[in-house]
C-alpha atoms as a PDB file:
ATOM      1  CA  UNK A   1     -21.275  78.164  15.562  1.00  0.00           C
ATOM      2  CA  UNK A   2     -22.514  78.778  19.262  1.00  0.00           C
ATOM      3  CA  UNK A   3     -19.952  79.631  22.386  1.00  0.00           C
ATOM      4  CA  UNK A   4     -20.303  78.172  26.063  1.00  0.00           C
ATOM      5  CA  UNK A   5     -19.134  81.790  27.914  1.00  0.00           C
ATOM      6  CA  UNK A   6     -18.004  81.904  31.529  1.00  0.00           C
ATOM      7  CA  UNK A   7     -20.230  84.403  33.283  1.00  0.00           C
ATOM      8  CA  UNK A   8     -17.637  85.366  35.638  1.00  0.00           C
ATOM      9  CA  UNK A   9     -15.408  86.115  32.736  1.00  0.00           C
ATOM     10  CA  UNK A  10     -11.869  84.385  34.249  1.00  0.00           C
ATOM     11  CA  UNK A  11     -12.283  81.989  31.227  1.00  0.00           C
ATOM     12  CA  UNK A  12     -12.246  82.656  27.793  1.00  0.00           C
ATOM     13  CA  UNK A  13     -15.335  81.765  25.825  1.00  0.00           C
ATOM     14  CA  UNK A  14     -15.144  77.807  24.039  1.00  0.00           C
ATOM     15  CA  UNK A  15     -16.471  77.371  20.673  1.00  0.00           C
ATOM     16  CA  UNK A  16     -19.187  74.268  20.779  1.00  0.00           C
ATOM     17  CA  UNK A  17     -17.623  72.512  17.807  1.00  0.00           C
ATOM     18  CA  UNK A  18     -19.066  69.065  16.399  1.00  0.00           C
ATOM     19  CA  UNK A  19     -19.381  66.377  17.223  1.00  0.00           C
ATOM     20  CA  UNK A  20     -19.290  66.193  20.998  1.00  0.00           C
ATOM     21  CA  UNK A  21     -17.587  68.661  23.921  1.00  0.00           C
ATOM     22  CA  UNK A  22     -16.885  67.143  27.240  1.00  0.00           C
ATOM     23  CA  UNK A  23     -17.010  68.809  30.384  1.00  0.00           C
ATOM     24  CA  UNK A  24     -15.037  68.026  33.329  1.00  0.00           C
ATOM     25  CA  UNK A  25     -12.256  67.964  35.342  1.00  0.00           C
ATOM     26  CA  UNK A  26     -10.266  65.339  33.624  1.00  0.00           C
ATOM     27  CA  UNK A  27      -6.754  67.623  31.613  1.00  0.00           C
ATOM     28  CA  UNK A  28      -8.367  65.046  28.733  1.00  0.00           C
ATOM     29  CA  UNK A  29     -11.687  67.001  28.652  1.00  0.00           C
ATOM     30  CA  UNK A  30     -12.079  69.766  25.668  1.00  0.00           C
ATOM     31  CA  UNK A  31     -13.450  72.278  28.464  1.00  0.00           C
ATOM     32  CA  UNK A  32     -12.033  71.354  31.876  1.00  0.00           C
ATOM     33  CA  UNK A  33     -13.683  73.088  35.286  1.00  0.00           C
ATOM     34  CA  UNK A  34     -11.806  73.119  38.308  1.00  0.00           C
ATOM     35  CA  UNK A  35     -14.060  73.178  41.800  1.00  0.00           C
ATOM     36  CA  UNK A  36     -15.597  71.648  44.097  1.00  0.00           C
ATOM     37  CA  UNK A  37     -18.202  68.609  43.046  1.00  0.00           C
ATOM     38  CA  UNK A  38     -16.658  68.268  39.276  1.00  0.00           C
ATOM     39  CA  UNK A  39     -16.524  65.198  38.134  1.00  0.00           C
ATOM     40  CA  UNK A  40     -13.172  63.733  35.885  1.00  0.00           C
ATOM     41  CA  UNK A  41     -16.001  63.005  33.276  1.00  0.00           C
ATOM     42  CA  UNK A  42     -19.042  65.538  34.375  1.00  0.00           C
ATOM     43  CA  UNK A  43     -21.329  66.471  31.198  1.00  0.00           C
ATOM     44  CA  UNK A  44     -20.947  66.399  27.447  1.00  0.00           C
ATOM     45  CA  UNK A  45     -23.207  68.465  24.808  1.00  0.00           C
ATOM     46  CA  UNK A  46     -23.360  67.079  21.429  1.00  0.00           C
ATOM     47  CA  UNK A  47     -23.469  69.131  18.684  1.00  0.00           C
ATOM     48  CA  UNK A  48     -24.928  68.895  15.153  1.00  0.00           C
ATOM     49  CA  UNK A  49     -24.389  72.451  13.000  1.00  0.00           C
ATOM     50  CA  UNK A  50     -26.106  74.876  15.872  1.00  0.00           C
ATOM     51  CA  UNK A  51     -28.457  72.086  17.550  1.00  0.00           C
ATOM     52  CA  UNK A  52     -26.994  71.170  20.854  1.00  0.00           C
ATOM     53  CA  UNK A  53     -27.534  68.554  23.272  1.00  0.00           C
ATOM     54  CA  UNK A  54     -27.020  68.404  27.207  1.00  0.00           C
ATOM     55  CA  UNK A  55     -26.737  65.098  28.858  1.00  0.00           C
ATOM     56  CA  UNK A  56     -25.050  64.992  32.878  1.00  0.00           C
ATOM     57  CA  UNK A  57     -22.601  62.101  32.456  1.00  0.00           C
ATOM     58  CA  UNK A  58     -22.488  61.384  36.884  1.00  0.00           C
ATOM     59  CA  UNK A  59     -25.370  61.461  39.162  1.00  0.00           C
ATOM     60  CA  UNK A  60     -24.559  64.791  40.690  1.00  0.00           C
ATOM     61  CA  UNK A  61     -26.983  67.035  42.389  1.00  0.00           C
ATOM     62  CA  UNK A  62     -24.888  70.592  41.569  1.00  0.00           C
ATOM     63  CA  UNK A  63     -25.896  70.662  37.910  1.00  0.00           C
ATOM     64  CA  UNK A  64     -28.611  73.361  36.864  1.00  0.00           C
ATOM     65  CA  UNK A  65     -30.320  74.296  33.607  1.00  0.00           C
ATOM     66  CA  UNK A  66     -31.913  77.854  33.417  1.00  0.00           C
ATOM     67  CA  UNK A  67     -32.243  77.298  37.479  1.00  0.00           C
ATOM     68  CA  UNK A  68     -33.786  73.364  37.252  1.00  0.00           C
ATOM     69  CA  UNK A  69     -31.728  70.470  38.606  1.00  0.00           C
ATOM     70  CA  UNK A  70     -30.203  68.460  35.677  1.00  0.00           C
ATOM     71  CA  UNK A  71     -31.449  64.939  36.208  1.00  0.00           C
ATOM     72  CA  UNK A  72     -28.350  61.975  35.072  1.00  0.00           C
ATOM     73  CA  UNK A  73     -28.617  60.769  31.140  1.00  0.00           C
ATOM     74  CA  UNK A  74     -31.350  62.755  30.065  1.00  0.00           C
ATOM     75  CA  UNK A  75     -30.142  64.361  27.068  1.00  0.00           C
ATOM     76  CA  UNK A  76     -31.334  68.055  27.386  1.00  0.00           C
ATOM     77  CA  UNK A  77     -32.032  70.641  24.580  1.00  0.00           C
ATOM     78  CA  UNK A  78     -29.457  73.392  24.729  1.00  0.00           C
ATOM     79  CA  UNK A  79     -30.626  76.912  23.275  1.00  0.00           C
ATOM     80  CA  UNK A  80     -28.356  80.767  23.041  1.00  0.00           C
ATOM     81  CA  UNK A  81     -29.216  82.330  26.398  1.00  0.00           C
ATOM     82  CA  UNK A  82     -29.470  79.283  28.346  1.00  0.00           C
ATOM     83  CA  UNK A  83     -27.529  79.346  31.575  1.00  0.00           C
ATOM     84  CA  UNK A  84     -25.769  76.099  32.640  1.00  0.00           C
ATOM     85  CA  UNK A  85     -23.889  75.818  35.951  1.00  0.00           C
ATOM     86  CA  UNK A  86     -21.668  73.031  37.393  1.00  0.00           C
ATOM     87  CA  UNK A  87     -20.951  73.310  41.086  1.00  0.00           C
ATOM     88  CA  UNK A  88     -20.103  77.194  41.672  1.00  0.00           C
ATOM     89  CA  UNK A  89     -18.699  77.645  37.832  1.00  0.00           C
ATOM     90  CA  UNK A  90     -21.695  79.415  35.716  1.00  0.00           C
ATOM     91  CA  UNK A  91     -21.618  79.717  32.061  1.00  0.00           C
ATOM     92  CA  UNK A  92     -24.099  80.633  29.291  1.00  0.00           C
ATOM     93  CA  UNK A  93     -24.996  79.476  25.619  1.00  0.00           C
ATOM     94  CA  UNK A  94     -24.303  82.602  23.486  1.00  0.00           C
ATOM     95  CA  UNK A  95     -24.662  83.068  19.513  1.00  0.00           C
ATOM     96  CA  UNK A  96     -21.993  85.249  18.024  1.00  0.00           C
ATOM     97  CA  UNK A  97     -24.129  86.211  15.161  1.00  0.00           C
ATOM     98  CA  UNK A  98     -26.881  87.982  17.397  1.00  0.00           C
ATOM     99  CA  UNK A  99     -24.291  89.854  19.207  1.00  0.00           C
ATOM    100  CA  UNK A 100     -23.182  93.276  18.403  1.00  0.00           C
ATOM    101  CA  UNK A 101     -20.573  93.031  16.150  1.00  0.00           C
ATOM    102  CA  UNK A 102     -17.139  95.007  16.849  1.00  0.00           C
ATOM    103  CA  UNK A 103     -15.263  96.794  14.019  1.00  0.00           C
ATOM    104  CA  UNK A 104     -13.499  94.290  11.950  1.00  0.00           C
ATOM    105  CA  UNK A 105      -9.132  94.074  12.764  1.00  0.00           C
ATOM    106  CA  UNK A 106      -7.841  95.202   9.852  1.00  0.00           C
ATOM    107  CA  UNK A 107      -4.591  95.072  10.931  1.00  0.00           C
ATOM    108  CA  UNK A 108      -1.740  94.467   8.559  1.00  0.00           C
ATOM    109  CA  UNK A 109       1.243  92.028   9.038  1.00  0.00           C
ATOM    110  CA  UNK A 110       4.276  92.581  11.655  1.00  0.00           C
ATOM    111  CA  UNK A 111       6.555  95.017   9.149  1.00  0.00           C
ATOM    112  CA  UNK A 112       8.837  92.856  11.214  1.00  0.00           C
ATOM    113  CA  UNK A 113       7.769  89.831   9.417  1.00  0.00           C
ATOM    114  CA  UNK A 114       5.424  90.396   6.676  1.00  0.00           C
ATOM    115  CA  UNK A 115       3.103  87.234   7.576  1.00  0.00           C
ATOM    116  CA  UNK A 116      -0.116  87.376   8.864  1.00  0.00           C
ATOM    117  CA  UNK A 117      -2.940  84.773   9.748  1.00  0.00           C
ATOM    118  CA  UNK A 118      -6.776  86.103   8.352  1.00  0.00           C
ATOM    119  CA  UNK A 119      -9.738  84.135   9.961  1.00  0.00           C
ATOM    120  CA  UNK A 120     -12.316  82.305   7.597  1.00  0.00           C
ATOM    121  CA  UNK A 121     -14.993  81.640   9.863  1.00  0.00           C
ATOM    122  CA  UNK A 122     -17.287  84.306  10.045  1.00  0.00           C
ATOM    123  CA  UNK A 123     -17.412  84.050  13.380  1.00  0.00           C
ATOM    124  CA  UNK A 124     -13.982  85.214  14.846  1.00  0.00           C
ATOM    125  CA  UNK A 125     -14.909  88.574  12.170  1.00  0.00           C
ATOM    126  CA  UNK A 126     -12.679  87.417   9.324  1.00  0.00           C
ATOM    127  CA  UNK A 127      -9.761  89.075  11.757  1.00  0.00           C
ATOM    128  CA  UNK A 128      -6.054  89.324  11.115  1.00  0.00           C
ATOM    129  CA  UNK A 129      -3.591  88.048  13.310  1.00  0.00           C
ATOM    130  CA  UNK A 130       0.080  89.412  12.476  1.00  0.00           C
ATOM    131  CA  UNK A 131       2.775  87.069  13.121  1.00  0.00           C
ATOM    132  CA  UNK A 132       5.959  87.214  14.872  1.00  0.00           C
ATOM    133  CA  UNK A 133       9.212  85.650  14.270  1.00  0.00           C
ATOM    134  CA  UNK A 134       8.154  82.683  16.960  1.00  0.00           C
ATOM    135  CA  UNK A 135       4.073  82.630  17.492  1.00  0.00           C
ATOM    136  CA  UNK A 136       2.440  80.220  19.516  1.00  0.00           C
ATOM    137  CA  UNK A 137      -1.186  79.209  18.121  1.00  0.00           C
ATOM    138  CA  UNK A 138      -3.904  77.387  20.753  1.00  0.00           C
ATOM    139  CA  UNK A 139      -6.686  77.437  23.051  1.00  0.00           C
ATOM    140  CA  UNK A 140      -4.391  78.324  26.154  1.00  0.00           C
ATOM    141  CA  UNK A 141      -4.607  82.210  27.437  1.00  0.00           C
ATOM    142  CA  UNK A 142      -0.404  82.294  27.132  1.00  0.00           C
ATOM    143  CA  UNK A 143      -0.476  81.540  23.537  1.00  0.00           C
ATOM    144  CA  UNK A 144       0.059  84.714  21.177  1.00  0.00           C
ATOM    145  CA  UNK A 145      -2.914  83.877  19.714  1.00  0.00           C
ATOM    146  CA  UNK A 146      -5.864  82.662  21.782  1.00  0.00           C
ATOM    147  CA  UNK A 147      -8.366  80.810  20.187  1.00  0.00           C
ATOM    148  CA  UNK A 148     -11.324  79.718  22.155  1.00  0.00           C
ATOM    149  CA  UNK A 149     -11.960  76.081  20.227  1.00  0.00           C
ATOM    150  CA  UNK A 150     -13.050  73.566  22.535  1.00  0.00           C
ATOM    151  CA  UNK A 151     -11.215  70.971  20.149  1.00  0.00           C
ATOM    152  CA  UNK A 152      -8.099  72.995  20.126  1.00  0.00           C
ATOM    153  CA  UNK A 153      -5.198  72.142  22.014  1.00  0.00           C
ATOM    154  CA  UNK A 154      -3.782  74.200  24.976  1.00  0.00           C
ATOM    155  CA  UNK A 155      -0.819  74.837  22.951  1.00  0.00           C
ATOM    156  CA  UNK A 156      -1.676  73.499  19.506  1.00  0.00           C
ATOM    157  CA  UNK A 157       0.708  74.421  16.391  1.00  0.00           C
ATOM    158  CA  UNK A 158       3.808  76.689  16.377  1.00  0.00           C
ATOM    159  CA  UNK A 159       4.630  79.540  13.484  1.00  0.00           C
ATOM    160  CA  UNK A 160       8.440  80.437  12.980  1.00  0.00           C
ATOM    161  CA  UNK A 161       9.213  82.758  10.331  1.00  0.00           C
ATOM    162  CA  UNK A 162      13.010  81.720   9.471  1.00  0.00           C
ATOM    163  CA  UNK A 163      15.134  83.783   6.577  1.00  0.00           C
ATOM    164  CA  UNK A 164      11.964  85.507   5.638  1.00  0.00           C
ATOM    165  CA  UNK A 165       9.786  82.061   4.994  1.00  0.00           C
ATOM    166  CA  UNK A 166       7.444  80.881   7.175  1.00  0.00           C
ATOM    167  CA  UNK A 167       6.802  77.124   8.836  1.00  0.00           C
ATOM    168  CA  UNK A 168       4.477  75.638  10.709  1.00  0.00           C
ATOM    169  CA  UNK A 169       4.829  73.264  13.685  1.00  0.00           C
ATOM    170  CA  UNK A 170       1.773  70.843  15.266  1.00  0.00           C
ATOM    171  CA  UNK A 171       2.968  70.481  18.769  1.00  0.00           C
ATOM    172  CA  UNK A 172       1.312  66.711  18.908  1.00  0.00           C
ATOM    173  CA  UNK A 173      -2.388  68.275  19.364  1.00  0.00           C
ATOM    174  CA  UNK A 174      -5.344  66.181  19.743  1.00  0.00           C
ATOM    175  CA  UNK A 175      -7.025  67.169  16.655  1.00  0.00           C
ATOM    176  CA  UNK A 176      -4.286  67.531  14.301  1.00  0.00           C
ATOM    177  CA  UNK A 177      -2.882  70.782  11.711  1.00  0.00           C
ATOM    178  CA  UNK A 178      -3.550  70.857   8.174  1.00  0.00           C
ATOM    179  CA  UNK A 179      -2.376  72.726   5.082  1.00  0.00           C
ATOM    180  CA  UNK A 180      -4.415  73.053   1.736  1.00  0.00           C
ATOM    181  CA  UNK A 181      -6.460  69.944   3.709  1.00  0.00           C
ATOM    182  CA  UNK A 182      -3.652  67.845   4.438  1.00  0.00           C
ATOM    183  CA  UNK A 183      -2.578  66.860   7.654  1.00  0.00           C
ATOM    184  CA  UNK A 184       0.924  67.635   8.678  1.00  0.00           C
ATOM    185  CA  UNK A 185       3.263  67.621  11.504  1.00  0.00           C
ATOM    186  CA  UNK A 186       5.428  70.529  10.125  1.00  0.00           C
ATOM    187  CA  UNK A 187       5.467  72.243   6.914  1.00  0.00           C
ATOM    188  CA  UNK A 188       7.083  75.510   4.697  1.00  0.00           C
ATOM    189  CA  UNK A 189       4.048  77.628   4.539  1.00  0.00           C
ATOM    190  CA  UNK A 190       3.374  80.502   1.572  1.00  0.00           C
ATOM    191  CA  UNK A 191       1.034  82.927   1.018  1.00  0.00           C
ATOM    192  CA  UNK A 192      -2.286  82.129  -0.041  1.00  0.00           C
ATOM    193  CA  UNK A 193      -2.119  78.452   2.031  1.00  0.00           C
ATOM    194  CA  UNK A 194      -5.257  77.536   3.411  1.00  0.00           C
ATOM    195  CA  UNK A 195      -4.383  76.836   7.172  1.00  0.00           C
ATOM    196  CA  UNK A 196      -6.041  75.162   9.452  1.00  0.00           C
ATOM    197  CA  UNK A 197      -6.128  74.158  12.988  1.00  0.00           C
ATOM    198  CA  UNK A 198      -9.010  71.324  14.026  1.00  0.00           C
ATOM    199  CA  UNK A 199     -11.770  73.206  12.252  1.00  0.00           C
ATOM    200  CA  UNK A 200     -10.346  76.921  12.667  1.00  0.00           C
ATOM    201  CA  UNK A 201      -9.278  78.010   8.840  1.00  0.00           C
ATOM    202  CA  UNK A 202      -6.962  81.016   8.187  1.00  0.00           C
ATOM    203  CA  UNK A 203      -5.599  82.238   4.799  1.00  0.00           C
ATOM    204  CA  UNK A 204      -2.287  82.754   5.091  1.00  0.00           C
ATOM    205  CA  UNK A 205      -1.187  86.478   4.025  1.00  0.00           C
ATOM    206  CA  UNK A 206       2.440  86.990   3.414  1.00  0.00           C
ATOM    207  CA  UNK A 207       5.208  88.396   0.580  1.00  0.00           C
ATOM    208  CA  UNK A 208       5.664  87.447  -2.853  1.00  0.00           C
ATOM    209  CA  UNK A 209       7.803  84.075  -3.027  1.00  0.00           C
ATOM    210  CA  UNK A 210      10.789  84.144  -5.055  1.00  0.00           C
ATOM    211  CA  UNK A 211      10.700  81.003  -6.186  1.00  0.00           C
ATOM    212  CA  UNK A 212       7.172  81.482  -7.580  1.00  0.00           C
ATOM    213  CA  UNK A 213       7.977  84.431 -10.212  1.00  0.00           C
ATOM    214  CA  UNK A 214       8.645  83.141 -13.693  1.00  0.00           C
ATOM    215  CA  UNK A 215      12.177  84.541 -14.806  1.00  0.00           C
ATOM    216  CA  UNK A 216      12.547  86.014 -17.837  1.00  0.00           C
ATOM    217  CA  UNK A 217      15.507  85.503 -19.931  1.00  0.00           C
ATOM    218  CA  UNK A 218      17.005  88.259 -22.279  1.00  0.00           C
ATOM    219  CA  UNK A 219      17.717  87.698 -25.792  1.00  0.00           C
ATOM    220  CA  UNK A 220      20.820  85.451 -26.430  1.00  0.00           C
ATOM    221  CA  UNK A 221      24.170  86.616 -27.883  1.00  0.00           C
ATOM    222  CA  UNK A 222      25.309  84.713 -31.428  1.00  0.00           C
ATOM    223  CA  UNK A 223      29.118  84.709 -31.306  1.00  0.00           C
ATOM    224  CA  UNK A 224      29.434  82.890 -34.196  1.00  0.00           C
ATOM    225  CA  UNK A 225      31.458  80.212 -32.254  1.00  0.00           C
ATOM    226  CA  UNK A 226      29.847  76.739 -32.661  1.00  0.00           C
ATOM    227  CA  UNK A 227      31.669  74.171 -29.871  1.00  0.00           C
ATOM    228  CA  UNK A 228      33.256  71.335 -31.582  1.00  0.00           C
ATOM    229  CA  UNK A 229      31.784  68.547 -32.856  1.00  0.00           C
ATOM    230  CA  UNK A 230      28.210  70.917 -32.542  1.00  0.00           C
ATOM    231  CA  UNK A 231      26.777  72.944 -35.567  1.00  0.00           C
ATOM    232  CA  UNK A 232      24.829  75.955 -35.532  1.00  0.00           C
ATOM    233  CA  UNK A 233      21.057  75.438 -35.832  1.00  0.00           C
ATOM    234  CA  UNK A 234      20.071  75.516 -39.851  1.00  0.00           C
ATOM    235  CA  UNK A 235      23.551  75.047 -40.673  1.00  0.00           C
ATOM    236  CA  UNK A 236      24.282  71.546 -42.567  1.00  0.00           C
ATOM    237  CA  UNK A 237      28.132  70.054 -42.144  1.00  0.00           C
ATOM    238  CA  UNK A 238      30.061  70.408 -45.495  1.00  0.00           C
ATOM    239  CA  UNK A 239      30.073  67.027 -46.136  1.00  0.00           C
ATOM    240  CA  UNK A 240      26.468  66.610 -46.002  1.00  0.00           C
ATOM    241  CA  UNK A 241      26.094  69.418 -48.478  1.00  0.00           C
ATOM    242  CA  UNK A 242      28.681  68.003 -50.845  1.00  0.00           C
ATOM    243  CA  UNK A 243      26.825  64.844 -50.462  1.00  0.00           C
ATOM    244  CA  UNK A 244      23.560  66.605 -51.355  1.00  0.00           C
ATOM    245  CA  UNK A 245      24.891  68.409 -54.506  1.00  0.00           C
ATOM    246  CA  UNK A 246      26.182  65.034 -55.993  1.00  0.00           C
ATOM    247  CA  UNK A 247      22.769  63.406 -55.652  1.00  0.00           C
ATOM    248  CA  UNK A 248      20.830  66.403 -56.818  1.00  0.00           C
ATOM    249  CA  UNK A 249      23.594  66.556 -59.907  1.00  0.00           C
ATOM    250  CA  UNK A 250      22.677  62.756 -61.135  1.00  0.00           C
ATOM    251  CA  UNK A 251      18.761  63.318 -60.134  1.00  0.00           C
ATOM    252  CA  UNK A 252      18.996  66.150 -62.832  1.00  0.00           C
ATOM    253  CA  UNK A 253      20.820  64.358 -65.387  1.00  0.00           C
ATOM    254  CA  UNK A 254      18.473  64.530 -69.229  1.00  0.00           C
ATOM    255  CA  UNK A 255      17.154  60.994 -69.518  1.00  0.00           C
ATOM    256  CA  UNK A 256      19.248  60.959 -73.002  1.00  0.00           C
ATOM    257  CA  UNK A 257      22.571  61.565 -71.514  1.00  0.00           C
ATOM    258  CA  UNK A 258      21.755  58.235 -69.688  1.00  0.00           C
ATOM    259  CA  UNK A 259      20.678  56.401 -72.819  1.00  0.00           C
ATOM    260  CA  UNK A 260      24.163  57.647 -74.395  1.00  0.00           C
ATOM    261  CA  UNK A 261      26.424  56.668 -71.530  1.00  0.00           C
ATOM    262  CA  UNK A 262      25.074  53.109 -71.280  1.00  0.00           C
ATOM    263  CA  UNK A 263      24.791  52.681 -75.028  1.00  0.00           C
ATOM    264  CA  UNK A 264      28.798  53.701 -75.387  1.00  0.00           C
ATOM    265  CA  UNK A 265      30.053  50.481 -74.247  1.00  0.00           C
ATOM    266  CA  UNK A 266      27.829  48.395 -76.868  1.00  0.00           C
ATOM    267  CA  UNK A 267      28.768  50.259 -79.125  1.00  0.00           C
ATOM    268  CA  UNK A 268      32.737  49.909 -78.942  1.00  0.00           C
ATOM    269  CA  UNK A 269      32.191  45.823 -78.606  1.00  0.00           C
ATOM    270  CA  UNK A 270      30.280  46.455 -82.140  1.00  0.00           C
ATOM    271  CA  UNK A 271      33.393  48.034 -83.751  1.00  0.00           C
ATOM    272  CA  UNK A 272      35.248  45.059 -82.395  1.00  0.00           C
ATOM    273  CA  UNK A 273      33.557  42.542 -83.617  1.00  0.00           C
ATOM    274  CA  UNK A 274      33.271  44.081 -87.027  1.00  0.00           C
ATOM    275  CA  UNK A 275      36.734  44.429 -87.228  1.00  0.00           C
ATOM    276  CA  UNK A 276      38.098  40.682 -86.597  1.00  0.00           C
ATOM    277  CA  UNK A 277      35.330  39.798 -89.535  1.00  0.00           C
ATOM    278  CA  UNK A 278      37.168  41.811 -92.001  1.00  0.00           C
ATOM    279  CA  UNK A 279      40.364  40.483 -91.027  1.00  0.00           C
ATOM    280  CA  UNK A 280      39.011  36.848 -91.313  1.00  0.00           C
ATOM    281  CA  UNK A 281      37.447  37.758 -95.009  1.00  0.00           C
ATOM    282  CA  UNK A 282      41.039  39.069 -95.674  1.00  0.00           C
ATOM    283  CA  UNK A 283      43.015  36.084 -94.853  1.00  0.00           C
ATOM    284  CA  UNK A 284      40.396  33.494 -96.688  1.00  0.00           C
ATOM    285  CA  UNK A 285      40.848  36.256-100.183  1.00  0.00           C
ATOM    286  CA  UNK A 286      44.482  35.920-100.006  1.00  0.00           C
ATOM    287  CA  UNK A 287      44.676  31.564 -99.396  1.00  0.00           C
ATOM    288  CA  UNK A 288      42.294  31.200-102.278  1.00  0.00           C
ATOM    289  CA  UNK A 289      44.333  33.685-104.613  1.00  0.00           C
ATOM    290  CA  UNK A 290      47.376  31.945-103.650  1.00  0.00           C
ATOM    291  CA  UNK A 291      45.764  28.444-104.428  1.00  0.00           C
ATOM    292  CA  UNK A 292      44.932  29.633-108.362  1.00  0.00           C
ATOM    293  CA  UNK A 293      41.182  29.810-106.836  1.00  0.00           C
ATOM    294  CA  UNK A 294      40.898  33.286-108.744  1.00  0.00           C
END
């Protein structure tokens, strides 16, 4: 990603982030100029990955490329080391990458507040930005941290770090604040978030959550108490096992026991029977003796 820097240096350096950058005095521009002979809308440069385009918006005769007037909607080629100026401001194309390179910030979070901001994009140097209880994020020099975005709102998000958690604010930017890709207007942030402001991506550094350990619980104390109306696991109720030995006592009766205990009431009816016929056999024995029959 290429940088528009101010020559004179009383203006931090803007990041030339796709698609499009516009350049003029306008407070809706992403890079406004003040000065003599600046248009509201002056110039824009379009921008595809690191291929950048200069075309004057107004027909104004105080625009220069690399010394040579800048003629109205011509788009121009933009390339690292090419000096632009608008009216008395002058600026240059730069490449972070062929730059010298300064030691990385390894600085570790506030000790105040344990939460820190660490850059993805290779080109602010993977740096870490420790955060304060109240930290202001945008593209404005009176933010804690600066970053030099054209797409970036003056003041873009807000970071509050409240009873030891951290939050995040969008203060109604332009280009919007995202966590873990989505867009939000304010959010409980924890470490290992992917945040990001327009296109600028931090990982978020900060203590262990709480609520993210897994608990362990100890082993559990048998009292031998079971609440009413509740028994113990593996434990039938007495009726149920009385129940159970009944059924499992006629299951396991011998077949022949139940042959004999259905048979017994047949036999008694036999007996019965037999009985009255002897008593009729009687009678008829004792009319026919009576009668001279024998």
């Amino acid at each position: 990603m290429l940088k528009l820097r101010f020559t004179n240096n009383k203006q931090n350096a803007v990041w030339l982030v796709e698609p499009l950058v516009t350049i003029g005095r306008s407070p809706d521009c992403d890079l406004v100029l003040e000065g003599e002979g600046v248009a509201d809308q002056h110039a824009e440069i379009r921008v595809e990955h690191e291929q950048l385009t200069l075309r004057l918006l107004v027909d104004a005769d105080n625009t220069f490329l690399n010394g040579k007037l800048v003629p109205m909607a011509t788009p121009l080629p933009l390339e690292p080391a090419d000096n632009l100026r608008i009216g008395r401001v002058a600026m240059q194309v730069v490449d972070p990458k062929r730059e010298p390179r300064p030691a990385v910030n390894m600085a570790k979070p506030d000790p105040g507040t344990g939460w820190a901001l660490k850059a993805n994009h290779s080109a602010l140097g993977n740096r870490v930005f420790p955060l304060k209880n109240e930290t202001l994020v945008g593209r404005s020099g009176d933010c804690d941290i600066t970053l030099a975005a054209a797409h970036l709102s003056r003041r873009h998000a807000q970071l509050t770090v409240r009873d030891g958690l951290l939050y995040v604010r969008d203060i109604e930017s332009a280009n919007g604040t995202f966590l873990n890709g989505r867009r939000i207007k304010e959010a409980r942030v924890r470490r290992g978030d992917d945040l990001r402001f327009d296109t600028l991506s931090f990982g978020v550094i900060g203590p262990a959550d709480d609520l993210d350990k897994t608990s362990v619980r100890g082993p559990e104390k048998h009292t031998g108490k079971v609440a009413p109306g509740k028994a113990r696991a593996g434990v039938r109720p007495v009726a149920a096992r009385v129940q159970e030995d009944r059924d499992l006592d006629v299951a396991l009766q011998p077949a022949g026991n139940a042959v004999e205990a259905s048979a017994a009431p047949a036999a008694g009816m036999g007996r019965a029977v037999g009985l009255g016929l002897l008593v009729l056999i009687a009678g008829g024995v004792y009319v026919a003796f009576q009668n001279g029959l024998f």
